[in-house]
PDB file of N, CA and C in Angstrom:
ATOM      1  N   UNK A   1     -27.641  -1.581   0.086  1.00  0.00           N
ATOM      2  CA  UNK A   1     -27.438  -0.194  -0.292  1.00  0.00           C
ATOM      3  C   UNK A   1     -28.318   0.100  -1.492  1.00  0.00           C
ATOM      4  N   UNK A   2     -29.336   0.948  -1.417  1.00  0.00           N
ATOM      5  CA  UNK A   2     -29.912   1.020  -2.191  1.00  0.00           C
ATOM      6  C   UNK A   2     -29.496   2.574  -3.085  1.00  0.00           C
ATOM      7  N   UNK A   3     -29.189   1.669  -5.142  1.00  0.00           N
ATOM      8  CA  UNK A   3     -28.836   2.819  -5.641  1.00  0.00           C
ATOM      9  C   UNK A   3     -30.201   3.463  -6.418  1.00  0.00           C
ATOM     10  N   UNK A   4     -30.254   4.728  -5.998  1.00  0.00           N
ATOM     11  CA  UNK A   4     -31.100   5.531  -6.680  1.00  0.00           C
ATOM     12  C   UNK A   4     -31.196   6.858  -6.893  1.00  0.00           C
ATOM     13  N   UNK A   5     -30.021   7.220  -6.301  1.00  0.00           N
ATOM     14  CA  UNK A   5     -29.409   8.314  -7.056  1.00  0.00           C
ATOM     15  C   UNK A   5     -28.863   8.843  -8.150  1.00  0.00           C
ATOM     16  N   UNK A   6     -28.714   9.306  -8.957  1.00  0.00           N
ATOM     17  CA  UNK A   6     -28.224   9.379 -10.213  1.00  0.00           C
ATOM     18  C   UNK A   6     -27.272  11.157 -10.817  1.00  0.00           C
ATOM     19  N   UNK A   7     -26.385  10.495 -11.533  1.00  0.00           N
ATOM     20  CA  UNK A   7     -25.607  11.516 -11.857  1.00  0.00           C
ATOM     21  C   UNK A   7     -25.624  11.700 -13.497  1.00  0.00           C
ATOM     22  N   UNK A   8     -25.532  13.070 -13.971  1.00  0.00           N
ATOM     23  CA  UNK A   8     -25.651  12.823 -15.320  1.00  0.00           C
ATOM     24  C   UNK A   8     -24.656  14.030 -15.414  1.00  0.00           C
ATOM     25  N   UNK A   9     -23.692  13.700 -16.389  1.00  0.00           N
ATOM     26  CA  UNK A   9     -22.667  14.568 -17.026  1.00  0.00           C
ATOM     27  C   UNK A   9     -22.152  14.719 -18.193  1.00  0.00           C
ATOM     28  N   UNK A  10     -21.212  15.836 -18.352  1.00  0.00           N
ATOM     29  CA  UNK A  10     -21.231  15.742 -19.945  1.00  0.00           C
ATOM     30  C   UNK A  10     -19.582  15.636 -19.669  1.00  0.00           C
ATOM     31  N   UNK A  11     -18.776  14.779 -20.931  1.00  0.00           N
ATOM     32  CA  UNK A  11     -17.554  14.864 -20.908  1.00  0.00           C
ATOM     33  C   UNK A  11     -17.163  14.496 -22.140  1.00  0.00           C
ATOM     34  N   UNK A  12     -15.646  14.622 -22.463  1.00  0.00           N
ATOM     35  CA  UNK A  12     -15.247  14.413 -23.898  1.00  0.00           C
ATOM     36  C   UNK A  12     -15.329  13.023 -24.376  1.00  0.00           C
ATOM     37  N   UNK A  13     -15.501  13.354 -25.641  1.00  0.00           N
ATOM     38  CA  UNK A  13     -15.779  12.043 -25.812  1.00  0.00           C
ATOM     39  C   UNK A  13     -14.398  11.057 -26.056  1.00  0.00           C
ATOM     40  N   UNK A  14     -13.640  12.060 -26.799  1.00  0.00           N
ATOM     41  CA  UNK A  14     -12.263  11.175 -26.922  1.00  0.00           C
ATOM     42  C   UNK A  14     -11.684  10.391 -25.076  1.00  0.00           C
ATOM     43  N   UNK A  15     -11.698  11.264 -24.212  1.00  0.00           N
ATOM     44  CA  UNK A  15     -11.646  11.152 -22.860  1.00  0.00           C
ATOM     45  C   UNK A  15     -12.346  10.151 -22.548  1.00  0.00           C
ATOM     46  N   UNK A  16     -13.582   9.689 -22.841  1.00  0.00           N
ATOM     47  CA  UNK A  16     -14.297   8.501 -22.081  1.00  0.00           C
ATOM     48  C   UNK A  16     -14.201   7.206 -22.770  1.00  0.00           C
ATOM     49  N   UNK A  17     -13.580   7.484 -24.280  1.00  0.00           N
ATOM     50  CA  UNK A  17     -13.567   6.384 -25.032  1.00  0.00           C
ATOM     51  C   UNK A  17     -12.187   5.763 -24.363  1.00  0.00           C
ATOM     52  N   UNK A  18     -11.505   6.799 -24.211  1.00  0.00           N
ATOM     53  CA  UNK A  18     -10.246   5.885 -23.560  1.00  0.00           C
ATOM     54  C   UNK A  18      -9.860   5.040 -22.079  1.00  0.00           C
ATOM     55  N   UNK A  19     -10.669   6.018 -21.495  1.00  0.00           N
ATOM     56  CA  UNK A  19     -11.134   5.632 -19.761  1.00  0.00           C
ATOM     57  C   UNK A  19     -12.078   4.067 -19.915  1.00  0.00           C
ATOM     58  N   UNK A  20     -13.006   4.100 -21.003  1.00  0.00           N
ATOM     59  CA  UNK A  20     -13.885   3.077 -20.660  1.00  0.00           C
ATOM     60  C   UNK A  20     -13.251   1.653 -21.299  1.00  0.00           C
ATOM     61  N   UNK A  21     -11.771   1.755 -22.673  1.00  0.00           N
ATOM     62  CA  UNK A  21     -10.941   0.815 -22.740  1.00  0.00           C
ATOM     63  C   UNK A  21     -10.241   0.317 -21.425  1.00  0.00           C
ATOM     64  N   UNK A  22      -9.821   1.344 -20.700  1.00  0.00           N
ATOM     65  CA  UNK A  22      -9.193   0.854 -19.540  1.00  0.00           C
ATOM     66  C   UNK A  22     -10.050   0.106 -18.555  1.00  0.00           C
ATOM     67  N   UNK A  23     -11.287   0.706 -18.587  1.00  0.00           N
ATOM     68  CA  UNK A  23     -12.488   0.076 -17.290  1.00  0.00           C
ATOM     69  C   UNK A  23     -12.287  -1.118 -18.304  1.00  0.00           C
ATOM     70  N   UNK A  24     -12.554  -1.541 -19.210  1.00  0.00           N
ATOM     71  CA  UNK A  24     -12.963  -2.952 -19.642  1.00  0.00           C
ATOM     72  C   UNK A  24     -11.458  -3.692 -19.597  1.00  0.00           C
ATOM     73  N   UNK A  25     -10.522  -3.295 -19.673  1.00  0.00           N
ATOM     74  CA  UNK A  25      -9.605  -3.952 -19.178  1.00  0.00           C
ATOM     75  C   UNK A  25      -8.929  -4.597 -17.499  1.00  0.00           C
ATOM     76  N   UNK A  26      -9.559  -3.989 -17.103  1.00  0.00           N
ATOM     77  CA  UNK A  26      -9.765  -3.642 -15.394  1.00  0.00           C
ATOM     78  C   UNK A  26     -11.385  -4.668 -15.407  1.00  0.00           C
ATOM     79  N   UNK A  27     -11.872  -5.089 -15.942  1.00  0.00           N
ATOM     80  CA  UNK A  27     -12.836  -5.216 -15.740  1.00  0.00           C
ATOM     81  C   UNK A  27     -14.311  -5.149 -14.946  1.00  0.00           C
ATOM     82  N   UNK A  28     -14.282  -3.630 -15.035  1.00  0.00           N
ATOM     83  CA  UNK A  28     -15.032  -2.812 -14.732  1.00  0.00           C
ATOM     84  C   UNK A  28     -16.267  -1.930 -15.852  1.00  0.00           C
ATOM     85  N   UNK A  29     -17.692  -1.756 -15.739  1.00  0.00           N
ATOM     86  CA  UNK A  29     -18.294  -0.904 -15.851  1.00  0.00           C
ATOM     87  C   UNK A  29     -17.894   0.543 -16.093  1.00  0.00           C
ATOM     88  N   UNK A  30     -18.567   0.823 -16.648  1.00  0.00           N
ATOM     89  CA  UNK A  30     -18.425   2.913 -16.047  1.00  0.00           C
ATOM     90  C   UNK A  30     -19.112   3.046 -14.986  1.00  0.00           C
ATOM     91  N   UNK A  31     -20.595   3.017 -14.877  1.00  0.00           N
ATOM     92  CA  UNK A  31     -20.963   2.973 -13.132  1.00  0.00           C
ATOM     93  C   UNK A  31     -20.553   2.242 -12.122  1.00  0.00           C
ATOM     94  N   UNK A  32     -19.496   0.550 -12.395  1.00  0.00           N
ATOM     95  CA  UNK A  32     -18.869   0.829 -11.433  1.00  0.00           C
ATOM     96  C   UNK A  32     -17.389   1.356 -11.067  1.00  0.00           C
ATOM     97  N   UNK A  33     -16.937   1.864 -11.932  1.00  0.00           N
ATOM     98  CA  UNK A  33     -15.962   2.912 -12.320  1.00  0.00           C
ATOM     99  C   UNK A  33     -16.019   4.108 -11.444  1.00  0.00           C
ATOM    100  N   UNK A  34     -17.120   4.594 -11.259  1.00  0.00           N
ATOM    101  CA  UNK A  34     -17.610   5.358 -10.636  1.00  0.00           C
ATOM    102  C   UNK A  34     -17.832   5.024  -9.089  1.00  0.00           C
ATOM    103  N   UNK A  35     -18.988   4.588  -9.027  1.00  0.00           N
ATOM    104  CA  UNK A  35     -18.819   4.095  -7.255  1.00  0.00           C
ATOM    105  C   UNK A  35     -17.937   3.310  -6.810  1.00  0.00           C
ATOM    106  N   UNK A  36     -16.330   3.178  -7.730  1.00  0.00           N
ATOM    107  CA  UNK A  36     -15.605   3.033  -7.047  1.00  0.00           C
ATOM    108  C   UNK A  36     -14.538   4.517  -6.673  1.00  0.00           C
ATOM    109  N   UNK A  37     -14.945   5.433  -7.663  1.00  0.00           N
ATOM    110  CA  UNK A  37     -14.311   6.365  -7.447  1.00  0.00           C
ATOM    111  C   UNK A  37     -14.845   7.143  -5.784  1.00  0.00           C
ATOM    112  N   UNK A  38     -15.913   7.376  -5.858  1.00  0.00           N
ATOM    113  CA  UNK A  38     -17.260   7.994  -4.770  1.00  0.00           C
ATOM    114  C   UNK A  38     -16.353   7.618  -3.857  1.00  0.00           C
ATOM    115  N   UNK A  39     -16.533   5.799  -3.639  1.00  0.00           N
ATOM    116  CA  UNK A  39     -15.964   4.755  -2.294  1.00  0.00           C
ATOM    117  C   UNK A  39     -14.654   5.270  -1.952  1.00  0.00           C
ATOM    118  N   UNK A  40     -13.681   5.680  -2.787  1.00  0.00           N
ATOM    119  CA  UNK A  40     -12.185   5.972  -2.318  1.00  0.00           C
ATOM    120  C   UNK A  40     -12.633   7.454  -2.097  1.00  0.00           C
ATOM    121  N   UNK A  41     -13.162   8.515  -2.824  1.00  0.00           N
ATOM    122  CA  UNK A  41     -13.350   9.827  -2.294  1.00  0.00           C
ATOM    123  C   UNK A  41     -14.027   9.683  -0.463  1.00  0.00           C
ATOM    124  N   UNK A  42     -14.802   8.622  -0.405  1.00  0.00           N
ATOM    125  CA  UNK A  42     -15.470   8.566   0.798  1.00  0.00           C
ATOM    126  C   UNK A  42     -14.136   8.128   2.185  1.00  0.00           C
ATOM    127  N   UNK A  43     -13.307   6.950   1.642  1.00  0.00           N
ATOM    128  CA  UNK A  43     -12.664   6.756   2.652  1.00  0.00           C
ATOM    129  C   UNK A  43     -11.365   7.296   2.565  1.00  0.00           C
ATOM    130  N   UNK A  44     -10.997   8.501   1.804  1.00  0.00           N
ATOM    131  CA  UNK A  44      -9.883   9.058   1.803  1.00  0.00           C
ATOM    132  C   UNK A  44     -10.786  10.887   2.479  1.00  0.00           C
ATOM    133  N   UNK A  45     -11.538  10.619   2.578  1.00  0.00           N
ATOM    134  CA  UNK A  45     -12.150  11.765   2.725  1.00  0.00           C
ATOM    135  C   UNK A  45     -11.933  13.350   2.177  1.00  0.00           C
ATOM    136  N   UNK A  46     -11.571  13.088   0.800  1.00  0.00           N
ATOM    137  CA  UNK A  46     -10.861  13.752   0.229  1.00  0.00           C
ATOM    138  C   UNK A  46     -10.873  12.975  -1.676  1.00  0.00           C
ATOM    139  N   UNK A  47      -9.777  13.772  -2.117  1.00  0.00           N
ATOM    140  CA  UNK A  47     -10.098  13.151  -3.492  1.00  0.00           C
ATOM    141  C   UNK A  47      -8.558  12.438  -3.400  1.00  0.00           C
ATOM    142  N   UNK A  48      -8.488  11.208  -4.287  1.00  0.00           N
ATOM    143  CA  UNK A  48      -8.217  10.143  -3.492  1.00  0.00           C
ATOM    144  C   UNK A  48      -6.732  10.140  -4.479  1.00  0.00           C
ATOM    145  N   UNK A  49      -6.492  11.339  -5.269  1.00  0.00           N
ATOM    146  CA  UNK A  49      -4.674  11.281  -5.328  1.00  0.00           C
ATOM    147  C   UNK A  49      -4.349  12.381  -5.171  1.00  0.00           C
ATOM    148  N   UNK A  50      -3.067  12.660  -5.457  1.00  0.00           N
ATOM    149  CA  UNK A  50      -2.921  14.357  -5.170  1.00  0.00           C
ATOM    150  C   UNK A  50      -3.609  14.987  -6.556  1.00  0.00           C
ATOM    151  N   UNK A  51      -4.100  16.320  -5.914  1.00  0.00           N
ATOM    152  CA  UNK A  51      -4.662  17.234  -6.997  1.00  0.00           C
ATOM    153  C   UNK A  51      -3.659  18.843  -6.487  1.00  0.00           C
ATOM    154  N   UNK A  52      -2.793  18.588  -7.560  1.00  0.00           N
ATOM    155  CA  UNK A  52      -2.056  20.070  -7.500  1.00  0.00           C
ATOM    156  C   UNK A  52      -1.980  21.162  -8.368  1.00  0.00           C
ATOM    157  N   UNK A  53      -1.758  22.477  -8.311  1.00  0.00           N
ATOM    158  CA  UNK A  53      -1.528  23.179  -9.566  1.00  0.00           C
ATOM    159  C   UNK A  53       0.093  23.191 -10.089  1.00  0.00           C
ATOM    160  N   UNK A  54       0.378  22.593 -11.046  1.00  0.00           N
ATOM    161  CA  UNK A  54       1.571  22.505 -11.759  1.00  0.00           C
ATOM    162  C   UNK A  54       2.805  23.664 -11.436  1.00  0.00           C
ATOM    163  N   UNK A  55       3.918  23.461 -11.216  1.00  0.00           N
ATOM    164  CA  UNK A  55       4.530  24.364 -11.351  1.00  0.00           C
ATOM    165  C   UNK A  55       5.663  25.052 -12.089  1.00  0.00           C
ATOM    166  N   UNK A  56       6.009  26.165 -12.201  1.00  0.00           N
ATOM    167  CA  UNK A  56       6.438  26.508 -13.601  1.00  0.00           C
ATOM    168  C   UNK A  56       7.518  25.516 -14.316  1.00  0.00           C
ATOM    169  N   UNK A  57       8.248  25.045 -13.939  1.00  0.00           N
ATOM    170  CA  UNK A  57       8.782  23.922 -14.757  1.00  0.00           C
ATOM    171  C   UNK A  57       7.886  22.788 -15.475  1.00  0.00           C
ATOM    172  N   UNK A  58       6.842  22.482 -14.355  1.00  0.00           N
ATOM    173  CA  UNK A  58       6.395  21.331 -15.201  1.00  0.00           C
ATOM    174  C   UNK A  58       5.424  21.932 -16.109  1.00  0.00           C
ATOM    175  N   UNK A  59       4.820  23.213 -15.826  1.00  0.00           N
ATOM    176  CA  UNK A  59       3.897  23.965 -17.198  1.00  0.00           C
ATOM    177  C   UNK A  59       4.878  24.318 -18.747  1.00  0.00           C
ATOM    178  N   UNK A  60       6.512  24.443 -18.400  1.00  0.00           N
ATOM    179  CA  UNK A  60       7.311  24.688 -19.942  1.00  0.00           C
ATOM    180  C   UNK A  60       7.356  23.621 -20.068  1.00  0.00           C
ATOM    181  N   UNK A  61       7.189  22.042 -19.503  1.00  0.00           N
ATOM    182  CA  UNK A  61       7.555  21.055 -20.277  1.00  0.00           C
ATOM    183  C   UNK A  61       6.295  20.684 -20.710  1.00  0.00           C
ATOM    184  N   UNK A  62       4.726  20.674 -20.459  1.00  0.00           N
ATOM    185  CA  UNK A  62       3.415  20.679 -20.825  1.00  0.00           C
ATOM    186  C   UNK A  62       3.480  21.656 -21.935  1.00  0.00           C
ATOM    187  N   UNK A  63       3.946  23.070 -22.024  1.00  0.00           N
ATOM    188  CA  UNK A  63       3.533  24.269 -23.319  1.00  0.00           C
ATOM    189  C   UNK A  63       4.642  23.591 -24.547  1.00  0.00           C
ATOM    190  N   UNK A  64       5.988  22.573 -24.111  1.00  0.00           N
ATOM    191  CA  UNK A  64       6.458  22.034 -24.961  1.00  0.00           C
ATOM    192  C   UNK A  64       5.635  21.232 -25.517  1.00  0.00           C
ATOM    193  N   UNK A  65       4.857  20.487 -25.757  1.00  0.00           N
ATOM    194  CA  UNK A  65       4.038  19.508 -26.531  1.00  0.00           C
ATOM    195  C   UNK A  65       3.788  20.007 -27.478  1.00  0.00           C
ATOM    196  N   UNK A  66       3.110  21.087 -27.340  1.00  0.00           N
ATOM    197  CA  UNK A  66       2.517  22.139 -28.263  1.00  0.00           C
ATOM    198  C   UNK A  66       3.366  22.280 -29.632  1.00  0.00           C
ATOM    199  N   UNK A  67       4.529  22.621 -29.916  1.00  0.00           N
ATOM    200  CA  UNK A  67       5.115  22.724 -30.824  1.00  0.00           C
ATOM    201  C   UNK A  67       5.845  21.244 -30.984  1.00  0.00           C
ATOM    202  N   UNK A  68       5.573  19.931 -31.422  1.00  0.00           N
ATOM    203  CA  UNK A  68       6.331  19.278 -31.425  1.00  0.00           C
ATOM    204  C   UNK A  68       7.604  18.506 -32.044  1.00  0.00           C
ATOM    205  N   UNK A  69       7.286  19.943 -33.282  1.00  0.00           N
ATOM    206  CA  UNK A  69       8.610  19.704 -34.158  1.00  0.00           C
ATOM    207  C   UNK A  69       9.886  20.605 -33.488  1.00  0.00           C
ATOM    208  N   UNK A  70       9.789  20.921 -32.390  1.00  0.00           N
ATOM    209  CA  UNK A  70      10.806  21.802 -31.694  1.00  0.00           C
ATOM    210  C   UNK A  70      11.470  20.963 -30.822  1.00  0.00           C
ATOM    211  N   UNK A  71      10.989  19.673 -30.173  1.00  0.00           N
ATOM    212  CA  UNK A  71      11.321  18.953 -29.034  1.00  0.00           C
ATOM    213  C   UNK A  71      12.876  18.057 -30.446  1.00  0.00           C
ATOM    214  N   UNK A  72      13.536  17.461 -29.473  1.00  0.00           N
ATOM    215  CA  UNK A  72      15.019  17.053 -29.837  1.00  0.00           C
ATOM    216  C   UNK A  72      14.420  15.484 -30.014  1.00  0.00           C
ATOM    217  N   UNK A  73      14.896  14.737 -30.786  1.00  0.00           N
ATOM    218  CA  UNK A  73      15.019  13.454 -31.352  1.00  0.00           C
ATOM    219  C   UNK A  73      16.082  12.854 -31.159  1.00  0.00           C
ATOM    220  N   UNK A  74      15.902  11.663 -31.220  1.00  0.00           N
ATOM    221  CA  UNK A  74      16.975  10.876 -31.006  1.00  0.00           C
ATOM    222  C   UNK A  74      17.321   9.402 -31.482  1.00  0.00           C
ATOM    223  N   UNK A  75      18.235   9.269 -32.465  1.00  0.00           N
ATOM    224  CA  UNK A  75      18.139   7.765 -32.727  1.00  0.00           C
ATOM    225  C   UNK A  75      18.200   6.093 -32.045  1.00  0.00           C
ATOM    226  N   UNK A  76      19.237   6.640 -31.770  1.00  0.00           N
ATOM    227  CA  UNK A  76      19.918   5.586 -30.322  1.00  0.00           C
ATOM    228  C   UNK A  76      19.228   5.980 -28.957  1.00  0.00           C
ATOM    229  N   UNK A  77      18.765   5.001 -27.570  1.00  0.00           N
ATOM    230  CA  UNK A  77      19.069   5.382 -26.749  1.00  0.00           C
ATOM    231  C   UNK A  77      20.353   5.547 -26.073  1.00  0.00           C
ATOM    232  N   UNK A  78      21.499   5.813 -26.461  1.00  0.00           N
ATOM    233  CA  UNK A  78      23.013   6.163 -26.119  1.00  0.00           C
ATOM    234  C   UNK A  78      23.003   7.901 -26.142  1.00  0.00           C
ATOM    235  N   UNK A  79      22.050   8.266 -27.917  1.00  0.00           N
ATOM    236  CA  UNK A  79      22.000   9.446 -28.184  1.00  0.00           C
ATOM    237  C   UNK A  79      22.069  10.233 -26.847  1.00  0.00           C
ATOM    238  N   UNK A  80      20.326   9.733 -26.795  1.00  0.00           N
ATOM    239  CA  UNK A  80      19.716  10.606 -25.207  1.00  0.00           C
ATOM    240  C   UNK A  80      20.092  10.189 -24.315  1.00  0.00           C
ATOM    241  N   UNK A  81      20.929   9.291 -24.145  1.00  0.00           N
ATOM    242  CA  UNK A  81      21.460   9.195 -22.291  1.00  0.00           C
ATOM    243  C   UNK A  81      22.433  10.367 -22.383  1.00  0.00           C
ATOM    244  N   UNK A  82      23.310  10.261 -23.403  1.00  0.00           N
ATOM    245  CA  UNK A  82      24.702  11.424 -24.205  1.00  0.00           C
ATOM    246  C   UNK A  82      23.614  13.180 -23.511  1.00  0.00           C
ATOM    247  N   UNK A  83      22.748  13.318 -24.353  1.00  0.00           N
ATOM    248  CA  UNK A  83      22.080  14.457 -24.290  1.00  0.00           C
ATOM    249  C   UNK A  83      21.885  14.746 -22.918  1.00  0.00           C
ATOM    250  N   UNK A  84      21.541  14.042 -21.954  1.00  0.00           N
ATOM    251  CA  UNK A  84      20.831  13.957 -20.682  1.00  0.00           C
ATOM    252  C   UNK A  84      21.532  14.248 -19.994  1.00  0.00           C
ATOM    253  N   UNK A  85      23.027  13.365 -19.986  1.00  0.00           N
ATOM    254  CA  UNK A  85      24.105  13.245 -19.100  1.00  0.00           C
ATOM    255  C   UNK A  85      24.048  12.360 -18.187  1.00  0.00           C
ATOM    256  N   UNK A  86      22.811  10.954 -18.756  1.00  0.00           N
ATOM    257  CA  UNK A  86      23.202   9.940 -17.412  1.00  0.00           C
ATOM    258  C   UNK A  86      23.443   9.058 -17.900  1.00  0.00           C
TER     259      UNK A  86
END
C-alpha cells in the first residue's frame, strides 16, 4: 500500500496533547492513530461510533459544567447515594 497521500490540519492544541498521551500509551503514532481511524471509517463504512446531536437533558447537564460552583458536593459516598436515592 503505497502511502502518499497526505493530510494537513489544524487542531487544538490542548486536544492533541492529550490524544497523543493516550496514542503513546496505546502504543501508537499519530499517523498511525490515524490510518487506524480511516481503516475503521472504511470498514464500518461510516464513522465508526455513534455521532449524535445531544438531547435536551444531556445539553442541561453539559451547560451545568459551566458554573461549577453551583453543582452539589459531597463528602461521603453515602452523602450522594442519600442525594440520588440509590
Amino acid at each position: 500500500m503505497s502511502k502518499s497521500d497526505r493530510i494537513n490540519t489544524r487542531i487544538d492544541v490542548g486536544l492533541k496533547k492529550r490524544a497523543v498521551k493516550i496514542f503513546d500509551r496505546l502504543g501508537l503514532t499519530e499517523a498511525e492513530a490515524i490510518r487506524l481511524f480511516y481503516a475503521q471509517v472504511e470498514l464500518h463504512q461510516g464513522i465508526p461510533f455513534p455521532v449524535t446531536v445531544p438531547n435536551t437533558t444531556t445539553i442541561a447537564a453539559l451547560n451545568e459544567t459551566n458554573e461549577p460552583e453551583k453543582l452539589p458536593s459531597f463528602k461521603t459516598f453515602r452523602a450522594l447515594r442519600n442525594h440520588t436515592g440509590v
